[in-house]
Protein backbone atom coordinates (compact mmCIF):
# COMPACT_ATOMS: atom_id res chain seq x y z
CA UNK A 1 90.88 120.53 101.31
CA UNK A 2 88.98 117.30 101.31
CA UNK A 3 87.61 118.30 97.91
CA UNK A 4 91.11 118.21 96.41
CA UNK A 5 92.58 114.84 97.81
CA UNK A 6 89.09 113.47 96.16
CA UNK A 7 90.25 114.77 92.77
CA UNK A 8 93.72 113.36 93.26
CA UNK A 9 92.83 110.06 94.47
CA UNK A 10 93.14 106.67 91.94
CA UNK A 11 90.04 105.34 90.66
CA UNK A 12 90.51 102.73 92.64
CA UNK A 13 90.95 105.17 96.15
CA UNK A 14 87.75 106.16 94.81
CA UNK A 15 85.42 103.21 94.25
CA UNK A 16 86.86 101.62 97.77
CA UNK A 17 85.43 104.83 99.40
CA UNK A 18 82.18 104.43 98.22
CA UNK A 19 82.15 101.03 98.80
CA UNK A 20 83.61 101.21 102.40
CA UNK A 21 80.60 104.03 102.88
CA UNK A 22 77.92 102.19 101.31
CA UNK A 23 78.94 99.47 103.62
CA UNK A 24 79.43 101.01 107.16
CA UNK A 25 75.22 102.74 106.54
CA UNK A 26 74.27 99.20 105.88
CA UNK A 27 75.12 97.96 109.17
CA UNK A 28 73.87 101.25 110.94
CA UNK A 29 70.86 100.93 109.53
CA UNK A 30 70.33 97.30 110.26
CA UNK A 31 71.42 98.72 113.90
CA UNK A 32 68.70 101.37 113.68
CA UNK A 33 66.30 98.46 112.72
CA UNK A 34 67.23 96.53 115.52
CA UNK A 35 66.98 99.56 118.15
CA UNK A 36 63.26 100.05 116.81
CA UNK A 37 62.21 96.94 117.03
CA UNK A 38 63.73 96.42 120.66
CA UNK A 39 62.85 99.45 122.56
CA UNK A 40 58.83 99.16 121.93
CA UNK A 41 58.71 95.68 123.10
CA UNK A 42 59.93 96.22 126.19
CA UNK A 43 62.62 97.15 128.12
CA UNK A 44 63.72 94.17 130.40
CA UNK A 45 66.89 93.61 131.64
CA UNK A 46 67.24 90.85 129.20
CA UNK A 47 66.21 92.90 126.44
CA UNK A 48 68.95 95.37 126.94
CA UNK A 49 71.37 92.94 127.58
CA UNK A 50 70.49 91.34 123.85
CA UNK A 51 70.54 94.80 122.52
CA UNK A 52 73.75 95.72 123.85
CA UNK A 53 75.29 92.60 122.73
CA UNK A 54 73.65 92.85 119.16
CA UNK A 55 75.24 96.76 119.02
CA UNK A 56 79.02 95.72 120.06
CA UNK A 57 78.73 92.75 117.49
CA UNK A 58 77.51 95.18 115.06
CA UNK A 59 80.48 98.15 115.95
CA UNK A 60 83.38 95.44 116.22
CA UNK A 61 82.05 94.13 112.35
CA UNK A 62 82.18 97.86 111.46
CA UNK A 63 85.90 98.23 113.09
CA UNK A 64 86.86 95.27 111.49
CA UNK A 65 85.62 96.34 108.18
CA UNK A 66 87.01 99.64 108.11
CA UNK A 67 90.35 97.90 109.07
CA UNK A 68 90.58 96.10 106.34
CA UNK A 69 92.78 97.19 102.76
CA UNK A 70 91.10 97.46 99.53
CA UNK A 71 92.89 93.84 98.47
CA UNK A 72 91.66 92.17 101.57
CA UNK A 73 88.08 93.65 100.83
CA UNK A 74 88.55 92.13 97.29
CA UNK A 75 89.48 88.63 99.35
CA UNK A 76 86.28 88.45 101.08
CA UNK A 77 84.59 88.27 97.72
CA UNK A 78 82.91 91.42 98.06
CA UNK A 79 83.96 92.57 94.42
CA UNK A 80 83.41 89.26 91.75
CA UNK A 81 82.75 90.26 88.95
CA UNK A 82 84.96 90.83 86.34
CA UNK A 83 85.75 91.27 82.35
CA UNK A 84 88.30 89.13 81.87
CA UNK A 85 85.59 85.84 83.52
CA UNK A 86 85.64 84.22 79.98
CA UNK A 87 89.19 83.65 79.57
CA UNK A 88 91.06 80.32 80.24
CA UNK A 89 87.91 78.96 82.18
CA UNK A 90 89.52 76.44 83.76
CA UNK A 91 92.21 78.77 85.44
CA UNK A 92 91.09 78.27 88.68
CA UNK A 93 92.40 77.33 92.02
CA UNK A 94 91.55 74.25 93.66
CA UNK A 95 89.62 75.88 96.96
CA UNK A 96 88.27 79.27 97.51
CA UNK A 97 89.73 81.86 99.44
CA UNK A 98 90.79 81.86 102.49
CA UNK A 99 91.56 84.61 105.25
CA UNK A 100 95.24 83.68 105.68
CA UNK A 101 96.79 82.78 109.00
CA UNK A 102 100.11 84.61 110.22
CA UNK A 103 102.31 82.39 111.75
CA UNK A 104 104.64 84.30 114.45
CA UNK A 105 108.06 82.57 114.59
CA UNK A 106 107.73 80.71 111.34
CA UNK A 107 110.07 81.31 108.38
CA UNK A 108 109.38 80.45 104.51
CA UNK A 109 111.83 79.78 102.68
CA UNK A 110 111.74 80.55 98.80
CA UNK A 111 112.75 80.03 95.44
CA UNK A 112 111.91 81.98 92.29
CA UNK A 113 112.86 80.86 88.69
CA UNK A 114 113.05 76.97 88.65
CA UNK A 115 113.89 74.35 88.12
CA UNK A 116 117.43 74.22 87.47
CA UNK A 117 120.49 72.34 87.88
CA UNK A 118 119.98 73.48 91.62
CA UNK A 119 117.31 72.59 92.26
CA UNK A 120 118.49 68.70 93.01
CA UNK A 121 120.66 70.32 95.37
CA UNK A 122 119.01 72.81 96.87
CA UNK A 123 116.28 69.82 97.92
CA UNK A 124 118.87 67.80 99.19
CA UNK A 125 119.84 70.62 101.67
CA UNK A 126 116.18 70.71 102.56
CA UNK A 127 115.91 67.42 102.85
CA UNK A 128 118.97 66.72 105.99
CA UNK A 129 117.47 69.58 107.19
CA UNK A 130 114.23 68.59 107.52
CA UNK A 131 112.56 71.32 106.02
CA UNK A 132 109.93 72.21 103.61
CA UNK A 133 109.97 75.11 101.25
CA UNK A 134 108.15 76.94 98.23
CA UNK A 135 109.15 76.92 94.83
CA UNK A 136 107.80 79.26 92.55
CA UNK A 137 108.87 77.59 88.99
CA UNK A 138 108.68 78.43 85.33
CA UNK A 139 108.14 76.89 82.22
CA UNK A 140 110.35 74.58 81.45
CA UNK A 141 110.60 71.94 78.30
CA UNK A 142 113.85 70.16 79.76
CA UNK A 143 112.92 66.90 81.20
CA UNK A 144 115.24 67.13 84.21
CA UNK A 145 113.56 70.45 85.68
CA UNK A 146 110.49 68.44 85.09
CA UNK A 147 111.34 65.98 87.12
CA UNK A 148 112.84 68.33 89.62
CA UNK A 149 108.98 69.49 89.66
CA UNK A 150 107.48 66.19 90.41
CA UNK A 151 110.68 65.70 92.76
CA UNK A 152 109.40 68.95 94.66
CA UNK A 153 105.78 68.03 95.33
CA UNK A 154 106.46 64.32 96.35
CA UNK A 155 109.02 65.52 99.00
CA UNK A 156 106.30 67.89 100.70
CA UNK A 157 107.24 71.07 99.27
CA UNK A 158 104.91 73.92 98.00
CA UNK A 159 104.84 74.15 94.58
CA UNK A 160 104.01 77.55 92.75
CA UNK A 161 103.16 79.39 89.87
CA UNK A 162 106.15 82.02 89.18
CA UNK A 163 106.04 82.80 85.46
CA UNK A 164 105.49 81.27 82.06
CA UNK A 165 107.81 83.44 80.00
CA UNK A 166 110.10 85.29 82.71
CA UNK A 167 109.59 88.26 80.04
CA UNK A 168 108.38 91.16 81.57
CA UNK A 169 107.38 93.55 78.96
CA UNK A 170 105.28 90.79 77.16
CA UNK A 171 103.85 89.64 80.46
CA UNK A 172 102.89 93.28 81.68
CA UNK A 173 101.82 94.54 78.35
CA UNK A 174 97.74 94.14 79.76
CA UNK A 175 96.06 91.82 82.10
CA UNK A 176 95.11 89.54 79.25
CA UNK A 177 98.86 89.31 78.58
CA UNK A 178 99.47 88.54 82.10
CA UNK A 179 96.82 86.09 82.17
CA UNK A 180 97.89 84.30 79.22
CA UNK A 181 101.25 83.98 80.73
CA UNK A 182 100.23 82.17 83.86
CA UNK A 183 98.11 80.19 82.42
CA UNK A 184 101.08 78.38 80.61
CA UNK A 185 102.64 77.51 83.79
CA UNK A 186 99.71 76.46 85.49
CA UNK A 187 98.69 74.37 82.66
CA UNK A 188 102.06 72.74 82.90
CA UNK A 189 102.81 72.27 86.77
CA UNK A 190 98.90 70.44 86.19
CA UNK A 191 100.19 68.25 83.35
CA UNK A 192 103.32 67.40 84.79
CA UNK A 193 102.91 66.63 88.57
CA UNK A 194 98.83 66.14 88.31
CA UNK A 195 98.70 68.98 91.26
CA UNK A 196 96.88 71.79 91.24
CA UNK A 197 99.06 75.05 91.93
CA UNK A 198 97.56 77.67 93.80
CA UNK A 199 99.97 80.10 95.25
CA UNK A 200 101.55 82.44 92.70
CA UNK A 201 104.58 85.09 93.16
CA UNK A 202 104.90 88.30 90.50
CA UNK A 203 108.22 88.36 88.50
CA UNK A 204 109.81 91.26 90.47
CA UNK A 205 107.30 91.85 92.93
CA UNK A 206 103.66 92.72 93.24
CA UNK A 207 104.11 96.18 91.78
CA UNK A 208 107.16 97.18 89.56
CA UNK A 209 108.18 99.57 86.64
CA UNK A 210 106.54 96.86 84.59
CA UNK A 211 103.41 96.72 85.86
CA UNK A 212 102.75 99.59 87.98
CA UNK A 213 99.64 101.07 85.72
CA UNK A 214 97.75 97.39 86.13
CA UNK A 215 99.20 95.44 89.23
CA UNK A 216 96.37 95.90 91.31
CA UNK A 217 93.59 94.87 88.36
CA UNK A 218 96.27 92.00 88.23
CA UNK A 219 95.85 90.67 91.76
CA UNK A 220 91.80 91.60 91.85
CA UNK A 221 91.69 88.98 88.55
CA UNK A 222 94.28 86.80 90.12
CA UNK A 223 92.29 86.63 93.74
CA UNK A 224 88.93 86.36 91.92
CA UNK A 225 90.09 83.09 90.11
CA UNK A 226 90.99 81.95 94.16
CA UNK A 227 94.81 82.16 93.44
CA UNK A 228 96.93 83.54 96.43
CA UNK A 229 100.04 86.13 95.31
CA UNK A 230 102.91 85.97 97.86
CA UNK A 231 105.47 88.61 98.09
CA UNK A 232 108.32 88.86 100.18
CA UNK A 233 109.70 90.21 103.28
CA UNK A 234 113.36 88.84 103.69
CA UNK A 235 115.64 89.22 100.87
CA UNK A 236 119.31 87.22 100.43
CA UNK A 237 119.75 89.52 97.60
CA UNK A 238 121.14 87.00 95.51
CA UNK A 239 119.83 88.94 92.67
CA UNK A 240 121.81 91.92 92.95
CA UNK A 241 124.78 91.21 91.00
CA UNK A 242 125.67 89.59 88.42
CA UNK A 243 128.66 87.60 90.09
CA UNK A 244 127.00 85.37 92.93
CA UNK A 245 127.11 87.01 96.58
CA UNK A 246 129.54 85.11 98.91
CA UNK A 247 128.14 82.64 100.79
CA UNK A 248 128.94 84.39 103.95
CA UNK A 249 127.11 87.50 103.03
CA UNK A 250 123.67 85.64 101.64
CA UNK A 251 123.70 84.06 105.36
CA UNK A 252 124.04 87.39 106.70
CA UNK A 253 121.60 88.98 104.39
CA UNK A 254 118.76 87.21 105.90
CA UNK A 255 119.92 86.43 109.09
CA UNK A 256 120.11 90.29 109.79
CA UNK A 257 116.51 91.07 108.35
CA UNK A 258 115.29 88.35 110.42
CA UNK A 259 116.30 89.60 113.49
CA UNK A 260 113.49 92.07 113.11
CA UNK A 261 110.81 90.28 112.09
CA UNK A 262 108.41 88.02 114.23
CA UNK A 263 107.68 85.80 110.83
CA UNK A 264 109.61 85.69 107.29
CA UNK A 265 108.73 85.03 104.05
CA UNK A 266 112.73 84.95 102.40
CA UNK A 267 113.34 85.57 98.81
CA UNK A 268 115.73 83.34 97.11
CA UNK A 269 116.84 82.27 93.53
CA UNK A 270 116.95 79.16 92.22
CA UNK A 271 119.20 78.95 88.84
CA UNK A 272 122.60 77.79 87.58
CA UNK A 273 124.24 80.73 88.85
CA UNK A 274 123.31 80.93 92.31
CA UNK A 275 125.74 77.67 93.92
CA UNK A 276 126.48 80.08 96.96
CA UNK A 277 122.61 80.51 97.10
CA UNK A 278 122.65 76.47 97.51
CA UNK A 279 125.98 76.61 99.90
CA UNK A 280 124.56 79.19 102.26
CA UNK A 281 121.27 77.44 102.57
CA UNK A 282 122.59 75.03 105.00
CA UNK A 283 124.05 77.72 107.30
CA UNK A 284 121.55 79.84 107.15
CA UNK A 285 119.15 77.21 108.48
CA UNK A 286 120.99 76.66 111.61
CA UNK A 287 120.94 80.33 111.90
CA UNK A 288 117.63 81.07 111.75
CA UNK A 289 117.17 77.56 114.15
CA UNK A 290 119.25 79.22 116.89
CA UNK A 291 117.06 82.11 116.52
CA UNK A 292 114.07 80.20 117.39
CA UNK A 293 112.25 80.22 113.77
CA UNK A 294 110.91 77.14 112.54
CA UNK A 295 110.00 76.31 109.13
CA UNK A 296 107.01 75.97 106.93
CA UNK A 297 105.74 75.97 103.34
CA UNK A 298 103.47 78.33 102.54
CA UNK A 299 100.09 77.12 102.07
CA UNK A 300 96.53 79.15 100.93
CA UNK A 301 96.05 79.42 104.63
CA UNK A 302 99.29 81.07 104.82
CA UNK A 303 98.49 85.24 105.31
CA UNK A 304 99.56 86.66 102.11
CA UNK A 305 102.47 89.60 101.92
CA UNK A 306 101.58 92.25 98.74
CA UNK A 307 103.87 95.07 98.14
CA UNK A 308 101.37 96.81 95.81
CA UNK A 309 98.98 97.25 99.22
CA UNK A 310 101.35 98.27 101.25
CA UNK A 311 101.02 94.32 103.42
């Protein structure tokens, strides 16, 4: 039986196996080690008391270990090297890695595909609020959405790396693609607002029909480089048609998800389209206030949400 789920697991199933194994014997033998050396030189009170502290350090690192996914694993920096280390250089994030925090009670509000001719709006909202957001933008040449980018960062909201192209198939054709494609709008949210993005957010998701065969090589490269992929666990669903949802039914949307959550990370759309997205922001606010959430960017400290790893 075991023999068979071997041959049908991914390479990757496979590798994180090994590694996972190779890992837990190194810290029982460094336990073994310690045992030997202890026991012979005497068995005082204090001795024993060291020893047995040493071993429950030593089993809670090995529970905490085998705890963790194979992206987290990645995280920690225990897998850096990689082919695709030569290309764009200078694609890097501003700080290393982080073991993200998860705030209970906090929601993130956020906005894929800007700027737009919303975006003004949509910040005003925010702004007699008094809340901060994330924006993960695109490309843009229009001078207005570049403003709306510097607009974005001076008012104390996150801003992110969403897309260069928006085009999936040319995006997802290979992680060279992919990385070619972000490194447009990181290049331009640098020239533009002389920040450093490092947050990111996959067109449709972590893992989709588009890049199923390579999202996980995707975020490995994409974590290596120090860049942190958000995801999403609250959806308005302003995406799903192509007439905008009424504004009533966008509150409800999220209102109703959050109701079971302890934390949120909502999915929104920013784009000429979506006015009911702007008109239910306001509303949806107070909901979620009444609720007891409060409101945060997300930040590289913020614990990151992947579809493709099951988070």
């Amino acid at each position: 039986m075991e023999h068979n789920q071997t041959e049908k697991s991914s390479p990757n199933e496979q590798k994180e196996r090994r590694f996972r194994s190779s890992r837990f014997f190194k810290i029982l033998i460094s336990l073994a080690v310690i045992i030997m050396i202890a026991i012979p030189t005497g068995v005082s009170v204090h001795t024993l008391g060291a020893l047995h502290e040493t071993e429950r350090k030593l089993t809670d690192a090995i529970d905490r270990y085998e705890a963790l996914s194979h992206s987290e694993a990645i995280w920690y920096g225990w897998e850096a090297e990689s082919p695709y280390a030569e290309l764009y250089p200078d694609f890097y994030a501003p700080q290393p890695l982080q073991n993200g925090v998860r705030k209970e009670g906090v929601i993130y509000l956020t906005f894929d595909d800007g700027p737009s001719v919303r975006t003004g709006e949509i910040l005003n909202v925010l702004k007699e609020k008094d809340v901060k957001a994330t924006f993960f933008v695109v490309c843009t040449k229009n001078e207005y959405n570049q403003r709306m980018m510097k607009r974005i960062v001076e008012e104390g909201h996150t801003l992110a790396m969403h897309t260069g192209s928006h085009n999936y198939t040319k995006m997802y054709a290979s992680v060279e693609a992919y990385l070619t494609d972000m490194y447009q709008i990181f290049t331009q949210i640098k020239e533009v607002t002389c920040t450093t993005p490092s947050l990111y957010r996959f067109p449709g998701g972590s893992i989709n029909n588009y890049n199923s065969g390579i999202s996980h090589e995707l975020i490995a490269e994409m974590l290596r480089r120090g860049f942190v992929p958000f995801d999403w666990n609250i959806s308005s669903r302003d995406a799903a048609t192509v007439t905008p949802l009424p504004v009533e039914t966008i509150v409800e949307n999220v209102v109703a998800e959050a109701k079971n959550r302890s934390y949120g990370i909502v999915l929104m759309h920013d784009a000429q389209s979506k006015s009911t997205t702007v008109e239910a922001l306001g509303p949806m606010i107070d909901k979620l206030r009444e609720l007891g959430f409060t409101f945060e960017a997300l930040t590289p400290e913020t614990k990151s949400i992947l579809f493709a790893y099951g988070k």
